[in-house]
N, C-alpha and C. Protein backbone atom coordinates (compact mmCIF):
# COMPACT_ATOMS: atom_id res chain seq x y z
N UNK A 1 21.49 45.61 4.61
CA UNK A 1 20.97 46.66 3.77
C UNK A 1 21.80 47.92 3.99
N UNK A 2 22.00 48.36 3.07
CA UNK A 2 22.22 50.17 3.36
C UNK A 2 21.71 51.08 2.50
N UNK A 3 21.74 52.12 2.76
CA UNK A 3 21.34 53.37 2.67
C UNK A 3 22.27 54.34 1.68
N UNK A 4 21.20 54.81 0.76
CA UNK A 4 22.39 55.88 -0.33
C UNK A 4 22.02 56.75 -0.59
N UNK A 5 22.51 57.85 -1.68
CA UNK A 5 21.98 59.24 -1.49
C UNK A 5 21.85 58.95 -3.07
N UNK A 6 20.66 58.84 -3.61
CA UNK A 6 19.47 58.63 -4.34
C UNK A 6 20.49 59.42 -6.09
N UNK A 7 20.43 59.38 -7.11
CA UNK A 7 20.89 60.08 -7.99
C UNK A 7 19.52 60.16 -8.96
N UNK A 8 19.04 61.57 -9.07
CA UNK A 8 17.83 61.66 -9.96
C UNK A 8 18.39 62.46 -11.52
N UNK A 9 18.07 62.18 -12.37
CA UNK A 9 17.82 62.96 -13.57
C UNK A 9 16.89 63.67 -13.95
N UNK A 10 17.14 65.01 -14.02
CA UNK A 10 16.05 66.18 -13.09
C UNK A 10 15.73 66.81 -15.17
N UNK A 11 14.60 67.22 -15.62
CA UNK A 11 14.31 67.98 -16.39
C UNK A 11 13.45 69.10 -16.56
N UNK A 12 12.92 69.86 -17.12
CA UNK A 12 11.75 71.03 -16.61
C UNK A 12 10.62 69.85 -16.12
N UNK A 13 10.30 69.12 -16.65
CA UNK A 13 9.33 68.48 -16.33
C UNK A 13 9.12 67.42 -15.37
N UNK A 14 10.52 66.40 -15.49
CA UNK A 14 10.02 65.54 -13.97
C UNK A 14 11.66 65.22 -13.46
N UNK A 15 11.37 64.38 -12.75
CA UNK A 15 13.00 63.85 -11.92
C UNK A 15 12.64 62.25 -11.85
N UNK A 16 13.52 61.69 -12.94
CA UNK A 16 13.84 60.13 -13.06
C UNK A 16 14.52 59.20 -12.01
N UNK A 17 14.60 58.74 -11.14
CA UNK A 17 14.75 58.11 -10.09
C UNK A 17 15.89 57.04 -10.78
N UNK A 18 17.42 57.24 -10.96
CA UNK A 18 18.33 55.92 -11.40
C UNK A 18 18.27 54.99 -10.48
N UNK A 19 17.90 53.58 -11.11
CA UNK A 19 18.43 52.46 -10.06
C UNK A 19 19.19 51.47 -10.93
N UNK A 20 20.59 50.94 -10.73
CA UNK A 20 21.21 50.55 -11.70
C UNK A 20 20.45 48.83 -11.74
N UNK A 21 20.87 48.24 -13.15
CA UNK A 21 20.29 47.06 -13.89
C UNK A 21 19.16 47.22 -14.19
N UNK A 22 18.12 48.47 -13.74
CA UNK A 22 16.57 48.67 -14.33
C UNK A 22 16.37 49.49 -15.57
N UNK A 23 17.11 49.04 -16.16
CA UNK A 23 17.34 49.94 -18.07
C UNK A 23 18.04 51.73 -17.61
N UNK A 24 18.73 51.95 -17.07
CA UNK A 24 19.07 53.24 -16.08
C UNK A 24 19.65 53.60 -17.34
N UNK A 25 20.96 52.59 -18.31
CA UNK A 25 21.07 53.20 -19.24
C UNK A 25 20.66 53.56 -20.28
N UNK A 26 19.49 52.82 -20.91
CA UNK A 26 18.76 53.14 -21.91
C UNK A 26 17.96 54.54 -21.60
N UNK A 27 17.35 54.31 -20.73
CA UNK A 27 16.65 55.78 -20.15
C UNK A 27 17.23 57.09 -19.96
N UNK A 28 18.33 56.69 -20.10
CA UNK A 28 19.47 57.80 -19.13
C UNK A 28 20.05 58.90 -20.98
N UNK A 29 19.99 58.05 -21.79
CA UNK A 29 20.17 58.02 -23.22
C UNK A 29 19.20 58.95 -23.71
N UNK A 30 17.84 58.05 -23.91
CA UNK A 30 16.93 58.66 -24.75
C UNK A 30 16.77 60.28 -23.70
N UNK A 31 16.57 60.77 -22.18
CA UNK A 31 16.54 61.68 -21.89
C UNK A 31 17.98 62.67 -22.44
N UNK A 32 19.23 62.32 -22.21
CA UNK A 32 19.84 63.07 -22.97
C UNK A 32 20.27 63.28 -24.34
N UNK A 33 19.10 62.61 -25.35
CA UNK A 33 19.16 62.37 -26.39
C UNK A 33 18.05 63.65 -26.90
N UNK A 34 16.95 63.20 -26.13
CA UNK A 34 16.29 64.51 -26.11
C UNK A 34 15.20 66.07 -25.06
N UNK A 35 15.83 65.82 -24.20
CA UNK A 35 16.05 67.15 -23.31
C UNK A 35 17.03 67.18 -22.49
N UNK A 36 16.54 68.63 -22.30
CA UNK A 36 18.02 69.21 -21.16
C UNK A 36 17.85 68.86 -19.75
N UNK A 37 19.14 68.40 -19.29
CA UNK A 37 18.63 67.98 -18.23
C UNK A 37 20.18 68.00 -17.03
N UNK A 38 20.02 67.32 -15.87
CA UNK A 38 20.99 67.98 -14.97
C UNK A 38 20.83 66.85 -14.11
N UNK A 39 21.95 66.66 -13.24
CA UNK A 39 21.89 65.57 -12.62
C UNK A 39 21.74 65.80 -10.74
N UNK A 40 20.93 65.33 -10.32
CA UNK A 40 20.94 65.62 -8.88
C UNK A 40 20.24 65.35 -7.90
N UNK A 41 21.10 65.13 -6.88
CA UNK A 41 20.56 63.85 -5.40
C UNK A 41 19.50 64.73 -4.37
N UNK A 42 18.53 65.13 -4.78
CA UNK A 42 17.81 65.70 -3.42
C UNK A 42 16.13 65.42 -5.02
N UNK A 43 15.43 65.75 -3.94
CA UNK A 43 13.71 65.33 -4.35
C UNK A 43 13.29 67.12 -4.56
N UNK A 44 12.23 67.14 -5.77
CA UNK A 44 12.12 68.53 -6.05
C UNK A 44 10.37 67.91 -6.19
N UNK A 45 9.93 68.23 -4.69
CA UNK A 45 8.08 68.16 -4.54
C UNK A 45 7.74 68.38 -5.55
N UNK A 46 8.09 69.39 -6.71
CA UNK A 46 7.35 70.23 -7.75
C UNK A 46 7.03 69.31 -8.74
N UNK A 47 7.85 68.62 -9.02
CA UNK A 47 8.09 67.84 -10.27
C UNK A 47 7.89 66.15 -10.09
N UNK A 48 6.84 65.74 -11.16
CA UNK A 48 6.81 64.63 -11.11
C UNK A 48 8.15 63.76 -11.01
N UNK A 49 7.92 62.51 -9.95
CA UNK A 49 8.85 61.44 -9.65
C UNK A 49 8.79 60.37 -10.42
N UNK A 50 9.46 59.59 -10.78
CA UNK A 50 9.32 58.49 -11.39
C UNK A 50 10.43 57.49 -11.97
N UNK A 51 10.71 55.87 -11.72
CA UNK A 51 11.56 55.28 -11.41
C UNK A 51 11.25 53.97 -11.90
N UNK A 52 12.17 52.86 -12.60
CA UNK A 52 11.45 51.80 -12.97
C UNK A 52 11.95 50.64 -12.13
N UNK A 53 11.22 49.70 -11.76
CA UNK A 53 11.08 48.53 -11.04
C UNK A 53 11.09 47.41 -12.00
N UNK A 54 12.24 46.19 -11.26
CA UNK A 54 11.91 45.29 -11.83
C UNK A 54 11.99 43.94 -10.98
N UNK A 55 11.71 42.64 -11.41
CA UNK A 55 11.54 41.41 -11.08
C UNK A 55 12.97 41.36 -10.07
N UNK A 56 12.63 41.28 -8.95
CA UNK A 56 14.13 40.85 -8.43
C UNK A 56 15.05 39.90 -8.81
N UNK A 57 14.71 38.82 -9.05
CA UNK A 57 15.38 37.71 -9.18
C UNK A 57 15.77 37.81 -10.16
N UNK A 58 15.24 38.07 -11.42
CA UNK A 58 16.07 38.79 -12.97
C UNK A 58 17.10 39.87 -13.13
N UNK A 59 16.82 40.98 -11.86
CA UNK A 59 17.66 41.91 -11.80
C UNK A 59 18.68 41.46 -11.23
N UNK A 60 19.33 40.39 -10.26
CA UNK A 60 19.73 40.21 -9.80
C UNK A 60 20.41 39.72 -10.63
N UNK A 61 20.20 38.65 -11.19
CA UNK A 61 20.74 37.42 -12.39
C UNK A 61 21.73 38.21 -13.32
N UNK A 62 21.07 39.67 -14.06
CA UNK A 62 21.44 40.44 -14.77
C UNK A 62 22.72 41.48 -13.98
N UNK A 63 22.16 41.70 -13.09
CA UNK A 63 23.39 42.30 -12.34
C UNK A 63 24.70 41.58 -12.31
N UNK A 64 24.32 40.22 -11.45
CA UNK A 64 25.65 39.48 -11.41
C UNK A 64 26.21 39.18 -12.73
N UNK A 65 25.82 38.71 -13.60
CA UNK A 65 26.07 38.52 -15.20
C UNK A 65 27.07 40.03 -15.54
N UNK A 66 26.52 40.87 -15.02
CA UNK A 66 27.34 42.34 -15.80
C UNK A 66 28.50 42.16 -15.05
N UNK A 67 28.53 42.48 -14.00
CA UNK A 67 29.80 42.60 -12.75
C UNK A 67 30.84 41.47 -12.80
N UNK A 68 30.38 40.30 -13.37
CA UNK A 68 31.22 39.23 -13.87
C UNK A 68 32.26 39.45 -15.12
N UNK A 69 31.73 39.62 -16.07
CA UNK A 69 31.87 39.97 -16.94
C UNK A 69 32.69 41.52 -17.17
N UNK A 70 31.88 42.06 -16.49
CA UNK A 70 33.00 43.37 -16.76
C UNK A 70 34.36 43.49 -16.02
N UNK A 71 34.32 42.43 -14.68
CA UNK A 71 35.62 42.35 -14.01
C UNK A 71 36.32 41.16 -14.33
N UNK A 72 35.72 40.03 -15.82
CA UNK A 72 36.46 39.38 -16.14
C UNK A 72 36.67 38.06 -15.52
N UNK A 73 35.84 37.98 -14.58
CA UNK A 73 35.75 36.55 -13.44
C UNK A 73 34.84 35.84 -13.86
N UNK A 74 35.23 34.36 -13.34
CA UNK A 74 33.80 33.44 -13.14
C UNK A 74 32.74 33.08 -11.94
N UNK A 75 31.91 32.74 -12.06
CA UNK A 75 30.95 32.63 -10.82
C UNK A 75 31.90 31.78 -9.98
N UNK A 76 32.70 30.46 -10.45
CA UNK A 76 33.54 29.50 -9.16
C UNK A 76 34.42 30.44 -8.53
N UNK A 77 34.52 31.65 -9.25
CA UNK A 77 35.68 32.41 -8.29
C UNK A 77 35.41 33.43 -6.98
N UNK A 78 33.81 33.45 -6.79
CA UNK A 78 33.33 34.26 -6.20
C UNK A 78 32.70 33.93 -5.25
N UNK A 79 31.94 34.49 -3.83
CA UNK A 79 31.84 33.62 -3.02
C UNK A 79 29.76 34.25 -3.29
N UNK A 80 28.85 33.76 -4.02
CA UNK A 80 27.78 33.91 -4.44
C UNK A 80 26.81 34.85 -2.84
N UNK A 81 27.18 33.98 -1.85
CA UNK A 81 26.68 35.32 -0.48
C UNK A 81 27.14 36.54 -0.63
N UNK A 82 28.20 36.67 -0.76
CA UNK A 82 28.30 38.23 -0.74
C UNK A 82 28.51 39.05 -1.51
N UNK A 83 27.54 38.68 -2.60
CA UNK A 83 26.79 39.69 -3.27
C UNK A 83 25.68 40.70 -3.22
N UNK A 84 24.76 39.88 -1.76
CA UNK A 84 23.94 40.53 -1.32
C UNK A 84 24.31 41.06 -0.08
N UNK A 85 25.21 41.21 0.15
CA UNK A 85 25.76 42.66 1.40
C UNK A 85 26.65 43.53 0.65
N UNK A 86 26.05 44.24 -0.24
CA UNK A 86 26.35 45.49 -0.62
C UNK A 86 26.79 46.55 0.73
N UNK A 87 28.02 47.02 0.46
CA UNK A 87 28.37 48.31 1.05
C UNK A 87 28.19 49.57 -0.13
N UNK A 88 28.61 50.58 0.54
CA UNK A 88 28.43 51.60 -0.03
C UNK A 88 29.70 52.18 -0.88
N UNK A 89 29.35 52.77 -1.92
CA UNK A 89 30.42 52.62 -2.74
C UNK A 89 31.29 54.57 -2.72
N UNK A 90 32.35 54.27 -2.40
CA UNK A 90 32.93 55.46 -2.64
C UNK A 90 32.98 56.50 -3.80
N UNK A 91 32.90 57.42 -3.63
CA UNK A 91 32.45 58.34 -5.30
C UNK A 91 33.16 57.84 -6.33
N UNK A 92 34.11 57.65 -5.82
CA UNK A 92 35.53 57.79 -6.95
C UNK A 92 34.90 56.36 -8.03
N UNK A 93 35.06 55.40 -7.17
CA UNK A 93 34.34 54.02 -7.31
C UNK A 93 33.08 53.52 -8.47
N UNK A 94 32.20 54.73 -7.60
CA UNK A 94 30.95 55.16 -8.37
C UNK A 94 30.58 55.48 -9.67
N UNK A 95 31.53 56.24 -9.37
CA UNK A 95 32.02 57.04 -10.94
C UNK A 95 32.13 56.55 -12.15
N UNK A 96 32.98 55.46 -11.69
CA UNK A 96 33.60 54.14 -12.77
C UNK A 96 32.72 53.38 -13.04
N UNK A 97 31.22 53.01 -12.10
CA UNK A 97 30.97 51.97 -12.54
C UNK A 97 30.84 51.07 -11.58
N UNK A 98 32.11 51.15 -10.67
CA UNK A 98 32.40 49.71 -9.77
C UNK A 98 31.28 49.71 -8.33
N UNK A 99 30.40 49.36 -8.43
CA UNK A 99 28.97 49.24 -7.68
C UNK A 99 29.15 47.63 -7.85
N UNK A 100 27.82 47.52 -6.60
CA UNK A 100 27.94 46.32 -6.89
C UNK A 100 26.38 45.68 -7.70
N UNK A 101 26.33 45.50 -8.91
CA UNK A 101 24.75 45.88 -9.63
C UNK A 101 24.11 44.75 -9.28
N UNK A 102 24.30 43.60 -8.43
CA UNK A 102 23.34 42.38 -7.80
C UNK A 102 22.45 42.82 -6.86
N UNK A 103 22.85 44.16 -6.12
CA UNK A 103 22.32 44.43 -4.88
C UNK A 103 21.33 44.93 -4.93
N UNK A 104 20.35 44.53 -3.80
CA UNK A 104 19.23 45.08 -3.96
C UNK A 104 18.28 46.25 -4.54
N UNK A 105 17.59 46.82 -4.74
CA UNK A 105 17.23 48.08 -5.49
C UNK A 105 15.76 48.61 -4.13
N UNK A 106 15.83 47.82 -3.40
CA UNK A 106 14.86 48.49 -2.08
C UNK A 106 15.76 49.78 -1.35
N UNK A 107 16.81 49.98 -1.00
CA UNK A 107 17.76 51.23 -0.71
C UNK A 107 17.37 52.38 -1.88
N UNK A 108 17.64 52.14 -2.77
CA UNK A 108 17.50 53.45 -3.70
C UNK A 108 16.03 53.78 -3.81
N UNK A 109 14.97 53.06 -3.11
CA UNK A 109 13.32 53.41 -3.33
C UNK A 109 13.58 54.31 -2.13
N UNK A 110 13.95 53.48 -0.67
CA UNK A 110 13.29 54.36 0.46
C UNK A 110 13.76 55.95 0.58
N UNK A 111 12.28 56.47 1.20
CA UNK A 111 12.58 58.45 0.99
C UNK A 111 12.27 58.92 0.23
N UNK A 112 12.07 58.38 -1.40
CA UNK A 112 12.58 59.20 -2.38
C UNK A 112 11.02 59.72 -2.89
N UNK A 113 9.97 59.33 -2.75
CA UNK A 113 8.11 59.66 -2.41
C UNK A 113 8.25 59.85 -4.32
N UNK A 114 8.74 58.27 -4.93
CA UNK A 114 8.21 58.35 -6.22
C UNK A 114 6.74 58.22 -6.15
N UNK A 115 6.26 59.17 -7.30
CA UNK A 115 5.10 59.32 -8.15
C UNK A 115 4.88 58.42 -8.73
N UNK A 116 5.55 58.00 -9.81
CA UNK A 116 4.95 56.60 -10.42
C UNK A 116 6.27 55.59 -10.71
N UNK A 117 5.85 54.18 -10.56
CA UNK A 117 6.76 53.36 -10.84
C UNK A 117 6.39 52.73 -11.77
N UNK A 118 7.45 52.26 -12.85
CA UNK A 118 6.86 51.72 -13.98
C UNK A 118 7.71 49.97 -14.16
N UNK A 119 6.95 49.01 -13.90
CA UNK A 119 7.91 47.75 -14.11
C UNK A 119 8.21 47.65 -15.94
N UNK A 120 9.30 47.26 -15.46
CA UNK A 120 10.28 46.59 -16.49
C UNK A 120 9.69 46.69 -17.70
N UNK A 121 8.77 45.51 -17.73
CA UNK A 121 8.39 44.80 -18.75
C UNK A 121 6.87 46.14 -19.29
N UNK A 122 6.75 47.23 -18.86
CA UNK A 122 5.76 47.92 -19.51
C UNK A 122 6.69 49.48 -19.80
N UNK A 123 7.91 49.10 -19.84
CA UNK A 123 8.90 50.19 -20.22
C UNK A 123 9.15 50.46 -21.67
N UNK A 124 9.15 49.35 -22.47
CA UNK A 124 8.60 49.87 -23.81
C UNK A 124 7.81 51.15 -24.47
N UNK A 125 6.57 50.50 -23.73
CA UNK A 125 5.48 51.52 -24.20
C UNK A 125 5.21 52.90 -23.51
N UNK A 126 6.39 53.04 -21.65
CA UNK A 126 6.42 53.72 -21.51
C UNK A 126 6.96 55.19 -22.32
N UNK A 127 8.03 54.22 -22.88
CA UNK A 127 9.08 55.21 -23.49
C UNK A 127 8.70 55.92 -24.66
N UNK A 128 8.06 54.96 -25.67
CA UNK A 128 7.45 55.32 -26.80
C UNK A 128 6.23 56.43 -26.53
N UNK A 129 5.55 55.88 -25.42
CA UNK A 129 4.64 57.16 -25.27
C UNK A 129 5.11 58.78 -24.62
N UNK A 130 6.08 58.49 -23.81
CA UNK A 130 6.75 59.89 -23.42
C UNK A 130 7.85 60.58 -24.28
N UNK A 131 8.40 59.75 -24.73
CA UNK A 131 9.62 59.71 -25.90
C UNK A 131 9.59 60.01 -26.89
N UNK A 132 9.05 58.91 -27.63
CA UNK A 132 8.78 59.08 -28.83
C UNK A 132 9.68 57.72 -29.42
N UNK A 133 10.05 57.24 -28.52
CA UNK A 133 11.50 56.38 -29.06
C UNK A 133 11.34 55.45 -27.65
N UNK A 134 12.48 54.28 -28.08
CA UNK A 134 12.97 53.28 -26.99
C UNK A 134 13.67 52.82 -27.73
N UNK A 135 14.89 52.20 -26.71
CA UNK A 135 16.29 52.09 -26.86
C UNK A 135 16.59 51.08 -26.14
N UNK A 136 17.23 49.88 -26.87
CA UNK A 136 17.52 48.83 -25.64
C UNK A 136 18.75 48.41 -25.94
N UNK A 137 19.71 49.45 -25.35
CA UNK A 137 21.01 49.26 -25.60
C UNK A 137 21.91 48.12 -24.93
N UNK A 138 21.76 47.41 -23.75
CA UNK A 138 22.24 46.36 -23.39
C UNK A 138 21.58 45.21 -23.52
N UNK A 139 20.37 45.67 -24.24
CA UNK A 139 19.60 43.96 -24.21
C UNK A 139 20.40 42.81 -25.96
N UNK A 140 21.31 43.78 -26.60
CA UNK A 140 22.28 42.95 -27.32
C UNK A 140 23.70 42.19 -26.57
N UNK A 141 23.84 42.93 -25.40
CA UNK A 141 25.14 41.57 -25.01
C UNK A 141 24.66 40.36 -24.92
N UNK A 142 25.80 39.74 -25.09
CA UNK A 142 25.12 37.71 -25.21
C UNK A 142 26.09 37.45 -24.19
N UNK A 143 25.36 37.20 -23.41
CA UNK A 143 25.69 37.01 -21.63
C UNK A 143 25.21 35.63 -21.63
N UNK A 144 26.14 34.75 -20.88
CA UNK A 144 26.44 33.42 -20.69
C UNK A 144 25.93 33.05 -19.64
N UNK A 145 24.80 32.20 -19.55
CA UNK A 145 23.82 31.65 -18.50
C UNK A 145 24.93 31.20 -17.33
N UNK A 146 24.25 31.57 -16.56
CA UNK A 146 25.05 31.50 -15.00
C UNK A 146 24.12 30.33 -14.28
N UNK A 147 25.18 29.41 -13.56
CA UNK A 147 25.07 28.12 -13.35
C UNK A 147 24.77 28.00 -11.55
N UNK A 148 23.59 28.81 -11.67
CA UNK A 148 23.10 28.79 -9.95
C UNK A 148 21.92 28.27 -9.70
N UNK A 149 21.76 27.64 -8.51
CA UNK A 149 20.39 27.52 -8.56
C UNK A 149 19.67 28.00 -7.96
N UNK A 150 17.73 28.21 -8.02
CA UNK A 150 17.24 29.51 -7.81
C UNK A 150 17.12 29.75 -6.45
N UNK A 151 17.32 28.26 -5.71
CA UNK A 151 16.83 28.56 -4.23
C UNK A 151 17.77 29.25 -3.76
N UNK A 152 18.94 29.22 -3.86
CA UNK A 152 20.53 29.85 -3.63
C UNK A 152 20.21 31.07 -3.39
N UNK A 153 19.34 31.80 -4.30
CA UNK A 153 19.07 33.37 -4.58
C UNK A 153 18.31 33.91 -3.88
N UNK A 154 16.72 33.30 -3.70
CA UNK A 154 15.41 33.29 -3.42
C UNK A 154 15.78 33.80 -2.02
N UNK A 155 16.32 32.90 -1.19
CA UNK A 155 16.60 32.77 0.04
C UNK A 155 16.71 34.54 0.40
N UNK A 156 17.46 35.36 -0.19
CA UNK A 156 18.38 36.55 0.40
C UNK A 156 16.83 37.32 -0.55
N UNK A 157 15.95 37.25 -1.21
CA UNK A 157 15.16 38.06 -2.22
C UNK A 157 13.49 38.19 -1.18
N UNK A 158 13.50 38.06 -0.15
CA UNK A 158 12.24 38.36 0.58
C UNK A 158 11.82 39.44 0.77
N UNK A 159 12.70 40.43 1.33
CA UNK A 159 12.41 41.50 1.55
C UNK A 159 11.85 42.49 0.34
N UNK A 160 13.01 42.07 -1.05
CA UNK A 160 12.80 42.93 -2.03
C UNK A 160 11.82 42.21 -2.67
N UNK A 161 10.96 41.18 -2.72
CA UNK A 161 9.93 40.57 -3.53
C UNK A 161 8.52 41.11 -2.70
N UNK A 162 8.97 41.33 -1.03
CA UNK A 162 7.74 42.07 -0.46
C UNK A 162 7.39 43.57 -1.32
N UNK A 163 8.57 44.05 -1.10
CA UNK A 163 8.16 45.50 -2.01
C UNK A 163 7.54 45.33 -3.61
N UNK A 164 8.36 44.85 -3.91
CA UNK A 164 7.87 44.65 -5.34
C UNK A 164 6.91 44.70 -5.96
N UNK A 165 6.08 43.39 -4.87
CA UNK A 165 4.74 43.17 -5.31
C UNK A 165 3.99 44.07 -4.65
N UNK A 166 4.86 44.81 -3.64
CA UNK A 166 3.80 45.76 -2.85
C UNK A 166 2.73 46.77 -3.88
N UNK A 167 4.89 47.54 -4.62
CA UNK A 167 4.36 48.07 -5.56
C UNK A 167 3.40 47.81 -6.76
N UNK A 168 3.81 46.47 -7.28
CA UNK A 168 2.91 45.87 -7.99
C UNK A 168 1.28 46.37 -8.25
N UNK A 169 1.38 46.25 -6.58
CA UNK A 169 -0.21 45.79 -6.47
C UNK A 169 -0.75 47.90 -5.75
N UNK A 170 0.03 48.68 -5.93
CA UNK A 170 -0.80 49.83 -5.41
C UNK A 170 -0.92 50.36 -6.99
N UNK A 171 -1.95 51.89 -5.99
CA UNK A 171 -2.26 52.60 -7.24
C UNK A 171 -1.05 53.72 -7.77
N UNK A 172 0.34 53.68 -7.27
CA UNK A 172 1.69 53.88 -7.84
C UNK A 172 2.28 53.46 -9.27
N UNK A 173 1.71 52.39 -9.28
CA UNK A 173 2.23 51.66 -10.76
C UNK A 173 1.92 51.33 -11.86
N UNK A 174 2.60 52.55 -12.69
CA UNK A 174 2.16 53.04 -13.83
C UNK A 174 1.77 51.93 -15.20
N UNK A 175 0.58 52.33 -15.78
CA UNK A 175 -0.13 51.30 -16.81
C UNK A 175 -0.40 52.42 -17.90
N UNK A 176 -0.42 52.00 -18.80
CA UNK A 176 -0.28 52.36 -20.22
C UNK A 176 -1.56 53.29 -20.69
N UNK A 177 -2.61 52.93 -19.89
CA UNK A 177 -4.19 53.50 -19.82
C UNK A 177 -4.12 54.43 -18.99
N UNK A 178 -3.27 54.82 -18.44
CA UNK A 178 -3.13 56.02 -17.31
C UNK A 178 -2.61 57.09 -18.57
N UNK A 179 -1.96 56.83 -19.48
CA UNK A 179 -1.41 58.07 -20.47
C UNK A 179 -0.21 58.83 -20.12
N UNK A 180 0.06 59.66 -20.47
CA UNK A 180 1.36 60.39 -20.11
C UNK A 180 1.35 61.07 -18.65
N UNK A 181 2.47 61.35 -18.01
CA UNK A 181 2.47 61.53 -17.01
C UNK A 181 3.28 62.93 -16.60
N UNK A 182 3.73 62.99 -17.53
CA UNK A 182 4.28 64.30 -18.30
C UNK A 182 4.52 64.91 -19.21
């Protein structure tokens, strides 16, 4: 595991918690599509927190699928373990893109005392209700089923399926009957 210095999307009203493969870009869009906003790594108590969570094993799938693909390789060329020992990525690195998006998403939670987490699959209606809009700008690539099997994965996904469902299951995670949150 390691440890990173958190990147929030800060507006008068709250600070968005990025974690990459959890729609970071669709979200990242509709906020600078419509408010002003500023980018930055420290926690502001004042302002609602909030960050979206998803299925590990999908994020994962989806991660490796992008990072393949955008560097042009195949899964036989890669050694499938070490994908999950993420190091830390140099700014310059960062900048570009070149992360490694398989890796876990439990590092970018710890510290950061989100307010509400919203999974994946209720991000729709999140958006539409705070928004006004939703945008699912990468859910058109036609990404080529990857030829692994699940126990392969599962194995290295304990830790982050503990959280998950941790979150899952507290009163953190945001539902549609809770209403706006800002």
């Amino acid at each position: 595991m390691f440890f990173i210095h958190p990147d929030f999307c800060e507006t008068e009203k709250f600070q968005y918690l990025v974690i990459p493969k959890n729609a970071s870009c669709t979200i990242t869009k509709i906020i600078e599509e419509t408010m002003n906003h500023s980018w930055v790594n420290r926690k502001n108590l004042d302002k609602v927190r909030w960050t979206v969570i998803r299925d590990p094993y999908e994020r994962f799938i989806s991660g490796l699928q992008y990072d393949l693909e955008r560097h042009n390789i195949n899964l036989d060329e890669i050694n499938i373990d070490e994908c999950f020992y993420a190091n830390i990525t140099n700014p310059v690195n960062g900048m570009k893109g070149n992360i490694n998006h398989s890796s876990s998403q439990v590092p970018y939670l710890i510290n950061t005392e989100i307010n509400y987490y919203i999974d994946i699959k209720d991000l729709d209606i999140f958006l539409k209700m705070h928004f006004g809009k939703s945008l699912n700008i990468n859910k058109t690539i036609n990404k080529k089923e990857l030829n692994i099997k699940k126990e392969t994965v599962m194995k290295y996904l304990n830790l982050e399926y503990n959280l998950y469902n941790l979150i899952l299951n507290s009163p953190f995670l945001w539902k549609w009957q809770q209403g706006k949150i800002f």
